[in-house]
Protein backbone atom coordinates (compact mmCIF):
# COMPACT_ATOMS: atom_id res chain seq x y z
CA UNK A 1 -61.34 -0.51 -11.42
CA UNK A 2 -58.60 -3.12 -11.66
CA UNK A 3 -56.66 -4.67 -8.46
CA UNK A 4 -52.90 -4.23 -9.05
CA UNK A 5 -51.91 -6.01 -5.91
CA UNK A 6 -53.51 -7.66 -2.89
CA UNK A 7 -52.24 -8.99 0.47
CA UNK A 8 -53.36 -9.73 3.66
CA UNK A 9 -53.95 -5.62 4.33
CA UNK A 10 -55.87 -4.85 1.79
CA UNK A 11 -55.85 -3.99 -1.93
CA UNK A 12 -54.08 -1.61 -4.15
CA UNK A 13 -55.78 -0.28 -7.58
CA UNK A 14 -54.00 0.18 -10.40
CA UNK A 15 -55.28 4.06 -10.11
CA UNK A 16 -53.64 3.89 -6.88
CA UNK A 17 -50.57 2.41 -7.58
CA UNK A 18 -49.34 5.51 -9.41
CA UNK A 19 -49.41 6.99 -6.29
CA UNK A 20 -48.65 4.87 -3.90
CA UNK A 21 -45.39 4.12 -5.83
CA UNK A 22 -44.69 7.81 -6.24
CA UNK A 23 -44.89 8.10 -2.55
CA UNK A 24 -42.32 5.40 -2.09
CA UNK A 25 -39.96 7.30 -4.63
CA UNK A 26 -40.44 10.25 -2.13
CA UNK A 27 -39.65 8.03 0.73
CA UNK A 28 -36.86 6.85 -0.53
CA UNK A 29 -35.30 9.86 -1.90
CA UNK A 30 -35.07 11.70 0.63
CA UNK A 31 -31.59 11.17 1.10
CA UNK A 32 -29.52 13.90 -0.96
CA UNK A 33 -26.89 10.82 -1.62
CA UNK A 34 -27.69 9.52 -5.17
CA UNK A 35 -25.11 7.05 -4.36
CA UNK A 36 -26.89 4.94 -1.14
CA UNK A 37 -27.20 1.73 -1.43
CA UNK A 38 -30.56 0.12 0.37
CA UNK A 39 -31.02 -3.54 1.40
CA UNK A 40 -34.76 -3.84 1.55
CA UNK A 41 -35.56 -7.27 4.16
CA UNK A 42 -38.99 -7.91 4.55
CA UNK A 43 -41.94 -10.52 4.01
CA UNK A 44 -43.99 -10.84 0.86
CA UNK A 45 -46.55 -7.86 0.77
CA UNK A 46 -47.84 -4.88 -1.16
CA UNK A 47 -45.08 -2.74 1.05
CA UNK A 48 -42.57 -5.41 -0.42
CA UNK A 49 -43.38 -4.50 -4.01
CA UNK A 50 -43.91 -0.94 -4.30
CA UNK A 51 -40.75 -0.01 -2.81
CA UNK A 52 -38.89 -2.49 -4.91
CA UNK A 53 -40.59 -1.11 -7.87
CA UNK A 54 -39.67 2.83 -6.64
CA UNK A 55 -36.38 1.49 -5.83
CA UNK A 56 -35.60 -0.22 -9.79
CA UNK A 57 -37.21 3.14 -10.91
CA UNK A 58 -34.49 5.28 -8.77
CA UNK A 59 -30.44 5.71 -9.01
CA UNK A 60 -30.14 4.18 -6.00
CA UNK A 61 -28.89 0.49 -5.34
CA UNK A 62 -31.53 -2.28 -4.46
CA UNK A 63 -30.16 -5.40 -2.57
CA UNK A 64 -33.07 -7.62 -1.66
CA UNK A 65 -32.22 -9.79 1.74
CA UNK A 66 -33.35 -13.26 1.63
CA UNK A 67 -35.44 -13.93 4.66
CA UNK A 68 -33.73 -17.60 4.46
CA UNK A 69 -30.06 -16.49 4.89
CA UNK A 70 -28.46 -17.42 8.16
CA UNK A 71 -27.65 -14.58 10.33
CA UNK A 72 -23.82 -14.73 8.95
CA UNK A 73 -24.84 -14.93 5.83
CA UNK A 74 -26.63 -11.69 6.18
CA UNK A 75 -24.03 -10.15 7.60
CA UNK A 76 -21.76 -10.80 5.08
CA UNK A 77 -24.31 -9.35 1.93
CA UNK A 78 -24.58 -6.14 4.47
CA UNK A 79 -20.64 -5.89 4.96
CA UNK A 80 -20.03 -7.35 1.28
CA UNK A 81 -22.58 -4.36 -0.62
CA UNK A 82 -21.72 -2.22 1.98
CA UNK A 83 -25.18 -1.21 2.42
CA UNK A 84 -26.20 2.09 3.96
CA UNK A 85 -29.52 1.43 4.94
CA UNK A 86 -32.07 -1.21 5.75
CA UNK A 87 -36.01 -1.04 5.09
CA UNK A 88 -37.50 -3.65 6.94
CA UNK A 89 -40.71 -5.06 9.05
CA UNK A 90 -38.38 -6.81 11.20
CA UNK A 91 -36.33 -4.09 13.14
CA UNK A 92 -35.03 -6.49 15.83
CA UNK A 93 -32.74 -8.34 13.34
CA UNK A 94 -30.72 -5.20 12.88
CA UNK A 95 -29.23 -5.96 16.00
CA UNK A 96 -27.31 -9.17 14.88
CA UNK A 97 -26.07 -7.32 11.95
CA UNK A 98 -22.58 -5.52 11.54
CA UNK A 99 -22.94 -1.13 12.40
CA UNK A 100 -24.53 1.21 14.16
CA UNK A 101 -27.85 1.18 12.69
CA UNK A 102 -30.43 4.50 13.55
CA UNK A 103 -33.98 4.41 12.62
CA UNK A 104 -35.13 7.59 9.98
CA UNK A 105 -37.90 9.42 10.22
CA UNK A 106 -41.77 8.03 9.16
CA UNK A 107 -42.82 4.37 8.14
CA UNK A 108 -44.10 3.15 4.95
CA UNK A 109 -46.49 1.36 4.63
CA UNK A 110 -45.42 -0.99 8.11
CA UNK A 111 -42.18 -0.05 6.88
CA UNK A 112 -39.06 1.36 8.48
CA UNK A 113 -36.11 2.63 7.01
CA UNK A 114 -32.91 2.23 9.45
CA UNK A 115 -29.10 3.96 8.71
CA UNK A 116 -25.81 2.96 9.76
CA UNK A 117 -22.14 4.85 9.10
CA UNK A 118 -20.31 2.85 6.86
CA UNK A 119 -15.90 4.51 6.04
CA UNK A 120 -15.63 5.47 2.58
CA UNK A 121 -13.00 2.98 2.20
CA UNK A 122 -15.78 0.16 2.84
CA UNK A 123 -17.74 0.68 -0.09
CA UNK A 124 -16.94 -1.11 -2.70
CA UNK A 125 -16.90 -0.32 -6.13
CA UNK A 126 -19.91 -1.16 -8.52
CA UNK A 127 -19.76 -2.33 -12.40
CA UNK A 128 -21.39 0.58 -14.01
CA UNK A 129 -25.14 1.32 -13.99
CA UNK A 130 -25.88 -1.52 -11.50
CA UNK A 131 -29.43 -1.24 -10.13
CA UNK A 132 -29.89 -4.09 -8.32
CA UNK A 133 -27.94 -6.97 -6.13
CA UNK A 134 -29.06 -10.29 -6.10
CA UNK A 135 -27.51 -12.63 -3.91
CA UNK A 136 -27.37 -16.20 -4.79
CA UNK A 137 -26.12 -19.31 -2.29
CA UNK A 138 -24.38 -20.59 -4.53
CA UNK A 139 -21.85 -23.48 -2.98
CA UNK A 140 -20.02 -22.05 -0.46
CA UNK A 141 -21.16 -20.52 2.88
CA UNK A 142 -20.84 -17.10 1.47
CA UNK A 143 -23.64 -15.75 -1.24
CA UNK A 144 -22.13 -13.95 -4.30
CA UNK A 145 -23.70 -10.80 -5.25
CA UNK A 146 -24.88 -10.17 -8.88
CA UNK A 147 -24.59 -7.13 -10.30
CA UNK A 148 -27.83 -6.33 -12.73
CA UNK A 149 -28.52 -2.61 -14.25
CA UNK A 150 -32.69 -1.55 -14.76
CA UNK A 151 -31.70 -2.52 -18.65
CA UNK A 152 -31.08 -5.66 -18.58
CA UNK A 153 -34.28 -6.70 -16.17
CA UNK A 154 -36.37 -4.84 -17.99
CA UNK A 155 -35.39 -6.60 -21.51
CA UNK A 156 -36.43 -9.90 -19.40
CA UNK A 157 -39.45 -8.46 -18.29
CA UNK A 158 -40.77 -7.55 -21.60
CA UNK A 159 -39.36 -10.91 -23.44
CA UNK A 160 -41.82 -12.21 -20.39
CA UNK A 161 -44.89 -9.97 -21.32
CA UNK A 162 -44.60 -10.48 -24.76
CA UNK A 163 -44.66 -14.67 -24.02
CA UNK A 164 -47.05 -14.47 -21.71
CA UNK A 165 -49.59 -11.81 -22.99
CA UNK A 166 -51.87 -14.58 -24.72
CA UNK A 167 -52.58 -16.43 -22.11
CA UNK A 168 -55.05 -13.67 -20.17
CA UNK A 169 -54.28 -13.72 -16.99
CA UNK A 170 -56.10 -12.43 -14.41
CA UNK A 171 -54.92 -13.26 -11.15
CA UNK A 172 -51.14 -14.39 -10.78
CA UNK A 173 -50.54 -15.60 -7.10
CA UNK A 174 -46.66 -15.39 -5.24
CA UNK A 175 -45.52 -18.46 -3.20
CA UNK A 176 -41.95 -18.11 -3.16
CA UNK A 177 -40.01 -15.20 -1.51
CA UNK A 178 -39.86 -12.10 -3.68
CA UNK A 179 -36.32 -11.70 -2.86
CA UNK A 180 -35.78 -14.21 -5.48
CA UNK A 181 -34.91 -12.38 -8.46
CA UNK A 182 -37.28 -14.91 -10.28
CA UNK A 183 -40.56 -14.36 -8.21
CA UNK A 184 -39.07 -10.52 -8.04
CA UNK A 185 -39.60 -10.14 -11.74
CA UNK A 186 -42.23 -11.81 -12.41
CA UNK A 187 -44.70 -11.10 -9.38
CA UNK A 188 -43.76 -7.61 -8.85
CA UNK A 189 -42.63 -6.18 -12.50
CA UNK A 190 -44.09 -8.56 -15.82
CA UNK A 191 -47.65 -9.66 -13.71
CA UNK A 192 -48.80 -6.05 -13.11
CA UNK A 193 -47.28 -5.38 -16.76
CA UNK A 194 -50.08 -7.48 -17.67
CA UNK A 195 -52.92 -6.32 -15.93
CA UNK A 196 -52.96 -9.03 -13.77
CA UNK A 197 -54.18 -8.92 -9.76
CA UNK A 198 -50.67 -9.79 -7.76
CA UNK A 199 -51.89 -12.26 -4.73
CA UNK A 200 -49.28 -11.59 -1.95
CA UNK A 201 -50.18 -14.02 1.22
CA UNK A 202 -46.96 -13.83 3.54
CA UNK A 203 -44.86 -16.51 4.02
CA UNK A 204 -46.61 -17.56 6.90
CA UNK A 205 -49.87 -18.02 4.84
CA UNK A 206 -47.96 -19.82 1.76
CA UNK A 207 -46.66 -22.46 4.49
CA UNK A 208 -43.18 -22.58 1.86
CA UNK A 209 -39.93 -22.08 3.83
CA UNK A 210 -36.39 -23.20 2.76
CA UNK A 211 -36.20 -25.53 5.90
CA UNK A 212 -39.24 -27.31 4.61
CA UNK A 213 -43.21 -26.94 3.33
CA UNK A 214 -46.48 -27.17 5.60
CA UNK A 215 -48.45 -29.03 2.81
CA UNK A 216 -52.06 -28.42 3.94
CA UNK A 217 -51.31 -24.96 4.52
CA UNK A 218 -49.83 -24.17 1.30
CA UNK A 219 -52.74 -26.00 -0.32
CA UNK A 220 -55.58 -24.24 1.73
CA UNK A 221 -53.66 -21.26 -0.02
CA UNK A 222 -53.83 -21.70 -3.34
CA UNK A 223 -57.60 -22.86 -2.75
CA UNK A 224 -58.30 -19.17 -0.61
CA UNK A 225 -57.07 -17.28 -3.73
CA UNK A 226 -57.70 -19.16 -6.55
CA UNK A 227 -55.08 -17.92 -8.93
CA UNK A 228 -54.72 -18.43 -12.85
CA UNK A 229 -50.62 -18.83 -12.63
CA UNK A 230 -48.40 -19.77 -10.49
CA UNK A 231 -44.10 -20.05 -10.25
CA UNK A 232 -42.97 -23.26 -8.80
CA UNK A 233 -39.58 -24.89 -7.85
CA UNK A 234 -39.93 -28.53 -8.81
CA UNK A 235 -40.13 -30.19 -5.24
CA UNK A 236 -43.63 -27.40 -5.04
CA UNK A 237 -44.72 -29.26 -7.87
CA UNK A 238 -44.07 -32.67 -7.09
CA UNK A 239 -46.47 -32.28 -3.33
CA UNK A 240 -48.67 -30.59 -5.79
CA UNK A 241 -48.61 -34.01 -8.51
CA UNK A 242 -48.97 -35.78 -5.14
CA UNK A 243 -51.74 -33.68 -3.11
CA UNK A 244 -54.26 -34.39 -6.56
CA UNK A 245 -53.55 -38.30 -6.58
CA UNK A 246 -54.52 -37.85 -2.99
CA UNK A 247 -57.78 -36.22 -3.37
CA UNK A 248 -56.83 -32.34 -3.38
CA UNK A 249 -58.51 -30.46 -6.16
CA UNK A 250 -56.28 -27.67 -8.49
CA UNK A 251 -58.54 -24.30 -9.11
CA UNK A 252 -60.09 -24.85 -11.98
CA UNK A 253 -59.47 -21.29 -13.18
CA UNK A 254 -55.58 -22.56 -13.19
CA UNK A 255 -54.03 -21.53 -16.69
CA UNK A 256 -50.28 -21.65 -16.43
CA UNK A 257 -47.52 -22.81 -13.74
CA UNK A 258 -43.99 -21.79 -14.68
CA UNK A 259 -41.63 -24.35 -13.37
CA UNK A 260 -37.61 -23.66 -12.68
CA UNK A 261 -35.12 -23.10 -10.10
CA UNK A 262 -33.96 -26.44 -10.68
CA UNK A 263 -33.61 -29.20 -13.11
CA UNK A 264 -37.36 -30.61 -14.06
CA UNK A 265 -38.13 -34.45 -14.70
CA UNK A 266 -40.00 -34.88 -18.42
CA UNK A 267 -42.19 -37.35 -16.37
CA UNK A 268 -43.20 -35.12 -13.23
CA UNK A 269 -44.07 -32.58 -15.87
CA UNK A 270 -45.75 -35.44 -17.41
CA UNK A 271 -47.80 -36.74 -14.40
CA UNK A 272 -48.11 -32.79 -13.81
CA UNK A 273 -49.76 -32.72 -17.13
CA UNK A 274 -51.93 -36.34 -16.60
CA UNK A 275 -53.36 -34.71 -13.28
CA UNK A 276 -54.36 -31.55 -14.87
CA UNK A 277 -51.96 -29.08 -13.26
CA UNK A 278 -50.65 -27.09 -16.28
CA UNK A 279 -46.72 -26.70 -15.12
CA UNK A 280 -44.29 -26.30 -18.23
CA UNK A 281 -39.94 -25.78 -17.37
CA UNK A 282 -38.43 -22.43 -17.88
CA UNK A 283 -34.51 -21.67 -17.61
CA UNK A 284 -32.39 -18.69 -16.50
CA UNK A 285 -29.89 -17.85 -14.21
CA UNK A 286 -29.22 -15.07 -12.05
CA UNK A 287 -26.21 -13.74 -14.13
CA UNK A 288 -28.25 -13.49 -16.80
CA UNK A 289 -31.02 -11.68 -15.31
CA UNK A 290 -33.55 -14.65 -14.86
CA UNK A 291 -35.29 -16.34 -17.03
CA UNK A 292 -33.62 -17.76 -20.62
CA UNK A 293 -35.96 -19.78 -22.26
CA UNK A 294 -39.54 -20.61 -21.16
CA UNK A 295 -42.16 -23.30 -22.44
CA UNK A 296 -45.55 -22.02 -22.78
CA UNK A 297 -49.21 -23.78 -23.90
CA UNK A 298 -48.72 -22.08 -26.90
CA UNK A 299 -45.17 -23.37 -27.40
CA UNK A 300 -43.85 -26.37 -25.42
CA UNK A 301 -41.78 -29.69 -26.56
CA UNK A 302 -41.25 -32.38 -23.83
CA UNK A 303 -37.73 -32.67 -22.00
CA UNK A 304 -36.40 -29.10 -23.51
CA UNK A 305 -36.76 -26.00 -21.18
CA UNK A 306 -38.47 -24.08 -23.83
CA UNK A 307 -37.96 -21.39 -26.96
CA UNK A 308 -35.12 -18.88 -25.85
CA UNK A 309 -36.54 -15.97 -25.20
CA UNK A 310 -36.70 -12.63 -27.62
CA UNK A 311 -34.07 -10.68 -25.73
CA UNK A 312 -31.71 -13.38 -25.47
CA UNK A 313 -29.29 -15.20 -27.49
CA UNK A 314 -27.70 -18.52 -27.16
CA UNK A 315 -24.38 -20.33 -28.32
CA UNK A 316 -23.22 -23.74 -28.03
CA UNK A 317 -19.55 -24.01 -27.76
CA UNK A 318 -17.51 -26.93 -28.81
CA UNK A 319 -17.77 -28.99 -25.39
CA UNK A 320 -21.48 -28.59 -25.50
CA UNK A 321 -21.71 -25.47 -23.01
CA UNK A 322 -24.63 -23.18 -23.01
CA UNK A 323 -23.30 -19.44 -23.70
CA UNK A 324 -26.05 -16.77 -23.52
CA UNK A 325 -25.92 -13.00 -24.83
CA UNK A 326 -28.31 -10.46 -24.40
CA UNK A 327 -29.38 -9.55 -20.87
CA UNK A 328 -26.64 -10.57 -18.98
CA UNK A 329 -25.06 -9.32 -15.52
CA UNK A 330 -22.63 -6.44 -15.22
CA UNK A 331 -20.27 -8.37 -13.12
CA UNK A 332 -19.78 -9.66 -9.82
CA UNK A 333 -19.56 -7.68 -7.24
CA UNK A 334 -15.89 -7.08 -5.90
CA UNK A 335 -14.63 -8.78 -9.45
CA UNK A 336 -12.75 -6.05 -11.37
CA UNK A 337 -13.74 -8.24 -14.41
CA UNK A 338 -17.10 -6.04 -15.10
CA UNK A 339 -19.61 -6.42 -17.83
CA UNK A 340 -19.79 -9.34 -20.28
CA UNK A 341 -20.90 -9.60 -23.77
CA UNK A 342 -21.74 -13.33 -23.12
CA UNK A 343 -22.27 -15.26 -20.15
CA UNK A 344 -20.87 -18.98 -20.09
CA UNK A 345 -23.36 -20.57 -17.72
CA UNK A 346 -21.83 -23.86 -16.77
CA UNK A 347 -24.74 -26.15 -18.41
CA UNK A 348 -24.27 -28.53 -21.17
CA UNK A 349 -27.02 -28.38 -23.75
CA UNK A 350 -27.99 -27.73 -27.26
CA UNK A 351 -31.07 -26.58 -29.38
CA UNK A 352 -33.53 -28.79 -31.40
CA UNK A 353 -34.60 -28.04 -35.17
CA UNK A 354 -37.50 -27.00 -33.46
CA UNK A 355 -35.11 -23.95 -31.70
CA UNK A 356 -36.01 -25.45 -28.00
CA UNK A 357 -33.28 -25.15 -25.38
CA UNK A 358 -32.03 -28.92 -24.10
CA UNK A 359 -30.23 -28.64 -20.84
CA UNK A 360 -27.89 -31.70 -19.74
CA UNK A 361 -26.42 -30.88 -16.72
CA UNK A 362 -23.27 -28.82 -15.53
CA UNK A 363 -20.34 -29.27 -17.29
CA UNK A 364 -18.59 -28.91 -13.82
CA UNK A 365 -20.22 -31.90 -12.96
CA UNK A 366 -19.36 -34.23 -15.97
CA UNK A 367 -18.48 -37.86 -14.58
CA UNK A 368 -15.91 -39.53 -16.55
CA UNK A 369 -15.61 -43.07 -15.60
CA UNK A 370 -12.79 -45.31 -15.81
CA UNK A 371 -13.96 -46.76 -18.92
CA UNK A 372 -13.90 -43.36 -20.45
CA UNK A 373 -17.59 -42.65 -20.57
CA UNK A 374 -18.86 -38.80 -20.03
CA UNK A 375 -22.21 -38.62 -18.29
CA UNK A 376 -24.18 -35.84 -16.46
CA UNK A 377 -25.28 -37.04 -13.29
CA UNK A 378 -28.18 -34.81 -13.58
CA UNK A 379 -29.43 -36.88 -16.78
CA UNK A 380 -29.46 -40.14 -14.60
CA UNK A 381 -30.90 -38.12 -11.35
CA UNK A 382 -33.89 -37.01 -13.24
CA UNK A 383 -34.47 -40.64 -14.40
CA UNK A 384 -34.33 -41.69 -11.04
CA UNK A 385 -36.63 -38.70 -9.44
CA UNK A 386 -39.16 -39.91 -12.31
CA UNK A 387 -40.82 -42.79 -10.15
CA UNK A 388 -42.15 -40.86 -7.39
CA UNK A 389 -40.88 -43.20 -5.07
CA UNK A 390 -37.12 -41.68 -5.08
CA UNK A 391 -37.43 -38.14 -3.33
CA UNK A 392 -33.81 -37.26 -3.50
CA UNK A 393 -30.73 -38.91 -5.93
CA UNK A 394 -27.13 -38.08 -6.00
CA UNK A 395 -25.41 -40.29 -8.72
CA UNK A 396 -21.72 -40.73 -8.28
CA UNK A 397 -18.98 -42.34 -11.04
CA UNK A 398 -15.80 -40.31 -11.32
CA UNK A 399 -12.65 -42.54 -12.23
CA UNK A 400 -15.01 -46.03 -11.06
CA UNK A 401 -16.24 -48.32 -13.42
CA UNK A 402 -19.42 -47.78 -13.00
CA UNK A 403 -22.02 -45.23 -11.27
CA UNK A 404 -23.28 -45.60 -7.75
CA UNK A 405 -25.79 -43.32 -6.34
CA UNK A 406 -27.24 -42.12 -2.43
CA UNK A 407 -30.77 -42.04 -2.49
CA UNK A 408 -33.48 -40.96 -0.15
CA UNK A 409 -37.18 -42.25 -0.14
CA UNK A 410 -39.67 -39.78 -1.27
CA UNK A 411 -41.41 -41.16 1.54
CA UNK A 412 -40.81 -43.30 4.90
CA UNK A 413 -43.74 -45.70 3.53
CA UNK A 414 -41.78 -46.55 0.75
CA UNK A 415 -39.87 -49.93 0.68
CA UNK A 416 -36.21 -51.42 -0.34
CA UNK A 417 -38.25 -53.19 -3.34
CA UNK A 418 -39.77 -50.57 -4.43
CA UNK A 419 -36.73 -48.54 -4.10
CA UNK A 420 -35.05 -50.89 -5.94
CA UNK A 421 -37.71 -51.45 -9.01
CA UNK A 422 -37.40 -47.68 -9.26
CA UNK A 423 -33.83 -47.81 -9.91
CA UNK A 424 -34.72 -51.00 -11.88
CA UNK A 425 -37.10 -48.87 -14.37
CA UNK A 426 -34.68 -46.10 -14.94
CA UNK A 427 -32.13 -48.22 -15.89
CA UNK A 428 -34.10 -49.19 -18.53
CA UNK A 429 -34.45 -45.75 -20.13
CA UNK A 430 -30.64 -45.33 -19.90
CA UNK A 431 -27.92 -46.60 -21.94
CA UNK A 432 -25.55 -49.26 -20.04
CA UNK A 433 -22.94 -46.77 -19.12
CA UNK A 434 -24.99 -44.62 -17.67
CA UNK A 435 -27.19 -47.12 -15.61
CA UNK A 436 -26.95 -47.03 -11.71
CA UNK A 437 -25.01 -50.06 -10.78
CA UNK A 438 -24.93 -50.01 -6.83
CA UNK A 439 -26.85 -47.79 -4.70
CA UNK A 440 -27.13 -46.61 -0.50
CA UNK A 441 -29.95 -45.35 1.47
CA UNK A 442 -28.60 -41.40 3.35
CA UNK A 443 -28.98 -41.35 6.60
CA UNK A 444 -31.15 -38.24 5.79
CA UNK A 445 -32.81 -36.06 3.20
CA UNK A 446 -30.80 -33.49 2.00
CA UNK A 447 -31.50 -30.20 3.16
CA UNK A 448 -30.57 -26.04 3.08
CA UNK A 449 -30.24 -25.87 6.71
CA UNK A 450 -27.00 -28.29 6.94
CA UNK A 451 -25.58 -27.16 3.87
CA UNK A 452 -26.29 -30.10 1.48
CA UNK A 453 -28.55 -28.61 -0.82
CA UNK A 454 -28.70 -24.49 -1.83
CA UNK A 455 -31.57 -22.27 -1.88
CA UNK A 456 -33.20 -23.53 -5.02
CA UNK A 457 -32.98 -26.88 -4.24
CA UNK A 458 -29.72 -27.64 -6.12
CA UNK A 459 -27.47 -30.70 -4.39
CA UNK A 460 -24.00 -29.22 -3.18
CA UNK A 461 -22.28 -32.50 -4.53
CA UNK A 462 -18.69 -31.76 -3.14
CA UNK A 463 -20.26 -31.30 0.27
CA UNK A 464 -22.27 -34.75 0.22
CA UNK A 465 -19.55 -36.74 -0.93
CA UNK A 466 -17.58 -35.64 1.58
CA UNK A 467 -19.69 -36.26 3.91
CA UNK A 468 -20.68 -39.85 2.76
CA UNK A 469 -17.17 -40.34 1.40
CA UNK A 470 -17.42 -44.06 3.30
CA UNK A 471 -20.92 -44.76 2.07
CA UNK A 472 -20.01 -44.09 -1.51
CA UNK A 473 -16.66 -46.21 -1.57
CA UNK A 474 -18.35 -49.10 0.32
CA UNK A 475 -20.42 -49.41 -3.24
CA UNK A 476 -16.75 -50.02 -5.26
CA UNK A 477 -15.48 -52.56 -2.82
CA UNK A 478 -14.90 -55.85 -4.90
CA UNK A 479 -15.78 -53.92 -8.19
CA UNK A 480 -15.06 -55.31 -11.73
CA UNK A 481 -15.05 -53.32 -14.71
CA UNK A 482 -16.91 -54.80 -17.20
């Protein structure tokens, strides 16, 4: 009999499933109010998935809390979706939340479900058929809720199956928190879909937290369960590019490791590739769902982020943005402006002869210079990233003659020459108006915890130029167009 799901309890059949998951319905349900919405705040676990899978397969609301927000930030999404109750392993942190909160009756599975009174006049109005909040950081302090209804995750899910179904796998292993709607889909909804055992190590075990990784422990798991696939944000694949020059050995079982979250160098995917970890770039967003377009060993073309996927369709508009139809959001929560045919996503792109998806960069963050020159810093930061020796790059160029960039060493063995013949190399590969001219050392790495980065790993530029607003114009001092 097949495993559906394993953690650090125990296992859960695919014959039991059925039940288990019915039992969570029952759980769940036994509120007469169709209309309860339920934030569900917990680690990674069996308990985790089957009451987010009774929870997608109920009318009620589903808002998964990120483990990672601050303690404001949770209170916000509580006062924001105006949630009613809270299932959770870690009662205690109820009591730095807004309400009265109760516990209800029985656990589940470790699990306890806790109430609070919330005035009608709180709850705010949903888009129709929303099933499910995800909360995204965004770049402000506050995360914006996305509305999504079962329909449109579902027509991701099965785009996913479909994609996936060739490659056979067997055992599909979670690192990143399954409140991300990514690691949500695919770990709890399109692995099971294809017979696959679900690994589910807690946090703890992975060693992957937003405030930073415990290599050797997230290494000693992924050798402990030996998985087939894997999802990865690009800095999880870069320490894994990095642990095999070192010596660590990849399961040799390892078929396929989806790669997004965040813009992907060609050449880490390339060294990825060289070491024989088999990563390929995928591309979604939450509004639409998840995941876009995905590259697969069946399907893949270097420095695209793959064949858009069967339930989705794309446009390119006149200024080069990416618009996508298909599964898309119903609307932002607390926007009047509900569902949308087509989602404009921000990113600059366009599709190859080949129909791959090219992504450029955000349009939002289009650098004109003063010589009239449009370039997307991301283009130039992935350049830069592609050394090894370059951990971090923020490239900088509105209105100046020329682009500047912060950097940050990948590692505090590497050296101001090396540094430098980095920057030297991907200058090469770039035309002259895009080419780093001057460049500074930051006083630190980026990070989520002071608010210079967000939760996938994406650089909140307005914050670190203001923040390095001296550092940057030092670079222009004495500067001559030319």
């Amino acid at each position: 009999m097949s495993v559906a799901f394993q953690d650090a309890r125990g296992t859960l059949t695919s014959d039991e499933l059925v039940d288990t998951e019915a039992q969570a319905s029952a759980w769940v349900a036994k509120t007469p109010d169709a209309s309860v919405r339920y934030g569900l705040f917990a680690d990674n676990g069996i308990a985790w998935a089957i009451v987010d899978r009774a929870l997608h397969r109920s009318s009620f609301v589903n808002v998964p809390l990120p483990r990672h927000f601050s303690e404001s930030q949770l209170a916000h999404v509580v006062e924001d979706a105006a949630l009613d109750r809270v299932i959770t392993d870690d009662p205690d942190k109820l009591n730095h939340l807004p309400g009265d909160w109760r516990r209800l009756d029985d656990e589940f599975l470790g699990l306890q479900c806790w109430a609070r009174s919330i005035a009608s006049q709180q709850s705010r109005l949903l888009p129709p058929a929303t099933s499910k909040i995800t909360y995204t950081s965004g770049s402000t302090g506050n995360p914006k809720g996305v509305c999504l209804s079962r329909a449109a995750m579902d027509s991701v899910v099965n785009s996913l199956v479909g994609v996936l179904r060739p490659l056979a796998v067997r055992r599909h292993l979670s690192l990143l928190p399954l409140s991300t709607l990514l690691d949500n889909l695919v770990s709890v909804q399109v692995a099971p879909a294809l017979g696959a055992t679900v690994l589910l190590p807690s946090l703890g075990e992975t060693g992957i937290g937003y405030g930073g990784i415990d290599i050797q422990r997230m290494l000693s798991c992924i050798d402990r369960y030996s998985p087939e696939s894997l999802l990865l944000v690009p800095e999880l694949l870069r320490v894994l590019v990095a642990s095999v020059t070192k010596g660590w050995r990849a399961p040799t079982n390892l078929k396929f490791i989806a790669v997004g979250g965040a813009s992907v160098s060609p050449e880490l995917l390339t060294a990825a590739h060289a070491v024989g970890l088999p990563a390929y770039e995928g591309y979604g967003l939450s509004e639409c769902a998840s995941v876009v377009a995905l590259n697969s060993p069946a399907a893949a073309h270097k420095g695209s982020v793959g064949r858009v996927l069967p339930h989705a369709r794309i446009r390119i508009d006149a200024a080069g943005e990416i618009h996508v139809r298909g599964a898309t959001m119903s609307g932002y929560l607390g926007n009047d402006d509900h569902a949308q045919d087509e989602v404009a996503t921000g990113d600059l792109g366009f599709i190859d002869a080949d129909g791959f998806l090219h992504v450029r960069g955000r349009r939002k963050n289009l650098l004109i210079t003063s010589l009239g020159r449009n370039v997307s810093p991301e283009w130039v930061e992935r350049e830069l990233l592609a050394s090894g020796y370059i951990g971090q790059a923020v490239v900088f160029g509105e209105a100046k003659p020329f682009l500047s960039c912060l950097i940050y060493p990948s590692s505090p063995m590497v050296t101001a020459a090396e540094l430098g013949a980095a920057i030297d190399a991907a200058n090469r590969r770039l035309p002259d108006y895009a080419q780093v001219r001057r460049w500074a050392l930051l006083p630190q790495p980026l990070r989520l915890a002071d608010g210079t980065v967000t939760s996938n790993g994406r650089t909140r530029r307005d914050v670190v130029f203001s923040r390095h607003q001296n550092l940057i114009e030092d670079l222009y001092v004495d500067a001559i167009a030319s």
